[in-house]
Protein backbone atom coordinates (compact mmCIF):
# COMPACT_ATOMS: atom_id res chain seq x y z
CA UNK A 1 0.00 0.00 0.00
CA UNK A 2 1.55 3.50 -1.16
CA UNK A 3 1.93 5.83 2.08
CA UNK A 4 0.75 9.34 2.69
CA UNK A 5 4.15 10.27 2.19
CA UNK A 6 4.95 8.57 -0.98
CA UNK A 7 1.18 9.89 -2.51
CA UNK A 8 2.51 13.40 -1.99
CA UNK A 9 5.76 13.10 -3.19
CA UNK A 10 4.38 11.45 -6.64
CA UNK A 11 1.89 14.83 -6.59
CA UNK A 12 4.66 17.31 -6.23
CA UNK A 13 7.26 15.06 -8.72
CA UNK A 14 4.34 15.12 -11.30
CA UNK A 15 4.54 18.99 -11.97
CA UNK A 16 5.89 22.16 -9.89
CA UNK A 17 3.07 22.39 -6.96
CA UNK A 18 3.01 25.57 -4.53
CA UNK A 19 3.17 24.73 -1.10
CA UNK A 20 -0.38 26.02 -0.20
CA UNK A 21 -1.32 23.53 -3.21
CA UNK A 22 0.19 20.80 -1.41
CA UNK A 23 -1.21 21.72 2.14
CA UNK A 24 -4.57 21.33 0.41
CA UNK A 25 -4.16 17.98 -0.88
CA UNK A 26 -2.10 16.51 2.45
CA UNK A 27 -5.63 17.74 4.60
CA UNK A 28 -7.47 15.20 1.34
CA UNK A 29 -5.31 12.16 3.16
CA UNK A 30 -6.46 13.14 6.80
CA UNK A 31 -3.04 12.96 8.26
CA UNK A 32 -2.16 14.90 11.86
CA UNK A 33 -1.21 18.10 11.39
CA UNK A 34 1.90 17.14 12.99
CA UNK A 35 2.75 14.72 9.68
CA UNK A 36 1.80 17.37 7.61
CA UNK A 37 4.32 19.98 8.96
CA UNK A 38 6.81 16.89 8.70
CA UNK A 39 5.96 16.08 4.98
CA UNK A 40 5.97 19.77 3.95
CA UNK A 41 9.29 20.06 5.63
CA UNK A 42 10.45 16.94 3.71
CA UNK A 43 9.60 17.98 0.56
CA UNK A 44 11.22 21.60 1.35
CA UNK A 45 14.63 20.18 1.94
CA UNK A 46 14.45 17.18 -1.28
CA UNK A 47 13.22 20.30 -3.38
CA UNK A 48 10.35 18.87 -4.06
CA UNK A 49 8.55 22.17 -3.30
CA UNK A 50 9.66 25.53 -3.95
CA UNK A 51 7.14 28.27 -4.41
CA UNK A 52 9.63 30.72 -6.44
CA UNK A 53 10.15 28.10 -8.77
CA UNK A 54 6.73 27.65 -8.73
CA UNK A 55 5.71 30.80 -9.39
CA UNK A 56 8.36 31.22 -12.20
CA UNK A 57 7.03 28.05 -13.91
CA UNK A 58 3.52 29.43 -13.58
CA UNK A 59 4.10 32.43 -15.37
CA UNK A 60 6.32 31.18 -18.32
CA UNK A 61 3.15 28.56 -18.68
CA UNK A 62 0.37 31.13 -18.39
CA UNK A 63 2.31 33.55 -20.78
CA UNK A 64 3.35 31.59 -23.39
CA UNK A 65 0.14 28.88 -23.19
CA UNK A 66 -2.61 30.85 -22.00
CA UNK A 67 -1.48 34.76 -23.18
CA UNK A 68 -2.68 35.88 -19.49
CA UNK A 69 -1.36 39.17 -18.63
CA UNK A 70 0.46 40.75 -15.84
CA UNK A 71 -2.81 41.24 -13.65
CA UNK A 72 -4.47 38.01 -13.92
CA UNK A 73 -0.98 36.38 -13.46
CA UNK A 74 -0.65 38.00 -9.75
CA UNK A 75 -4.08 36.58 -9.13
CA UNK A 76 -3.41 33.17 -10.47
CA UNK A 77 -0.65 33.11 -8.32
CA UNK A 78 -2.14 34.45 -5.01
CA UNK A 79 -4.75 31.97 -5.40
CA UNK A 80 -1.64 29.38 -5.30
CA UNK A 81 -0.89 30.59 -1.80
CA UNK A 82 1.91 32.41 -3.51
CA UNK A 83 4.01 34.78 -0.72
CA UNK A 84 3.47 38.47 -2.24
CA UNK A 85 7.70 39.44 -2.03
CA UNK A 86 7.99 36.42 -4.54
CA UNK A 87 4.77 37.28 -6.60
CA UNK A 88 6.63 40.88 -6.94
CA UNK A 89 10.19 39.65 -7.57
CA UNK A 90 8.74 37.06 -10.60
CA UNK A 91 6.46 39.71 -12.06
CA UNK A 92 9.51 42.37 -12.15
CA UNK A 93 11.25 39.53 -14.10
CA UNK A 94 8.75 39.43 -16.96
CA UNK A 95 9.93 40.15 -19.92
CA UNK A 96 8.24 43.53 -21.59
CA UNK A 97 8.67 42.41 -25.01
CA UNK A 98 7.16 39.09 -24.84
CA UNK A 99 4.26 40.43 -22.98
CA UNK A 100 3.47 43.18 -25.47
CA UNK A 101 3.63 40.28 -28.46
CA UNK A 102 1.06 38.43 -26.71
CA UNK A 103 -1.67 40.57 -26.37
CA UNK A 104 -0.91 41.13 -30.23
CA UNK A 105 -1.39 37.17 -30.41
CA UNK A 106 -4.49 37.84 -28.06
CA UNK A 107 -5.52 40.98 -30.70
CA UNK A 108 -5.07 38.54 -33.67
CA UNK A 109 -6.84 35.62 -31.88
CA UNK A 110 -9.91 37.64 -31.36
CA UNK A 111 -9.96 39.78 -34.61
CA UNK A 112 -10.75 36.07 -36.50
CA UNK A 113 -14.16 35.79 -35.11
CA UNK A 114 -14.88 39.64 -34.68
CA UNK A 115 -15.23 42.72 -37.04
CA UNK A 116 -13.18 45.59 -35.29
CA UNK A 117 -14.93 48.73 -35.17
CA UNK A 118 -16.45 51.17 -32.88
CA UNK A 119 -18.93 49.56 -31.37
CA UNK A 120 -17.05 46.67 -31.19
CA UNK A 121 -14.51 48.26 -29.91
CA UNK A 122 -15.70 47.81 -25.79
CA UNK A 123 -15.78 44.19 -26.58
CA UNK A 124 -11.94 43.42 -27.28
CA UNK A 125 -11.48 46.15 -24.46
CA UNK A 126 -12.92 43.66 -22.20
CA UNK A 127 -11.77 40.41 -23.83
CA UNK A 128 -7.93 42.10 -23.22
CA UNK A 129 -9.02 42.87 -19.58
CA UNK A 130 -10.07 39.33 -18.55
CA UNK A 131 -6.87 38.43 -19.89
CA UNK A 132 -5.22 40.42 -17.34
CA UNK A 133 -3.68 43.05 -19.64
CA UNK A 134 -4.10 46.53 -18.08
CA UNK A 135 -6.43 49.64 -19.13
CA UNK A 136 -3.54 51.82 -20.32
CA UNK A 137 -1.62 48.86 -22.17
CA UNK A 138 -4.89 47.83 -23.72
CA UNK A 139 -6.05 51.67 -25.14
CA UNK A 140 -2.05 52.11 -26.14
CA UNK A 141 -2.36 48.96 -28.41
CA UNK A 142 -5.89 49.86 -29.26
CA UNK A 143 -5.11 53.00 -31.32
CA UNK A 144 -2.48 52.00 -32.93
CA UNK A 145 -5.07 49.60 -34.77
């Protein structure tokens, strides 16, 4: 029979997992809180767990998979239990560039099933925003169009 210990570690080896993530599913195996503080301090020193990496590998995959934005990136990862000092230090380490060609992927993505004009305008203004792109990044892109 596979232990508590050994379920966890296959969860965390599987793909990066932030440690609030893990908390959630150790509480799913109705251990003591005692063995959880143990197996989170396990999987801490074998590296199995390491919320910055986490959090850097969350944003490379929402970016470049998902074309999220800077603002719905920070949410994603304070949802993840995500300590705000490394939220800030990973979002300062986002590259501009890439960023900007996304929401023109996003643009592009969106202009296939939509005409572009004025009244559709509010439309892609709010498609960008659930995206996570900001107001003034959004209207900056927008008039250049």
């Amino acid at each position: 029979m596979i232990t508590p210990l050994e379920k966890i570690v296959r969860f965390c080896a599987y793909q990066d997992r932030s440690v609030y993530e893990t908390r959630l599913k150790i509480r799913t195996l109705k251990v003591s809180k005692e063995e959880e503080e143990q197996m989170i301090s396990r999987l801490i020193e074998e590296h199995f767990l390491d919320d910055t990496r986490f959090a850097e590998t969350f944003v490379r995959g929402k970016m470049n998979s998902k074309g999220w934005g800077i603002a719905k990136i920070k949410a994603g990862l304070f949802q993840k239990g995500v300590a705000e000092s490394i939220i800030q230090t990973v979002i300062a380490d986002i590259d501009t560039t890439q960023l900007v060609e996304n929401m023109d992927k996003e643009i592009m993505k969106w202009k296939r099933s939509h005409l572009l004009n004025p009244d559709t305008k509010p439309k892609l203004i709010r498609f960008l925003l659930s995206k996570g792109y900001t107001f003034d990044q959004i209207m900056n892109k927008i008039e250049k169009l």
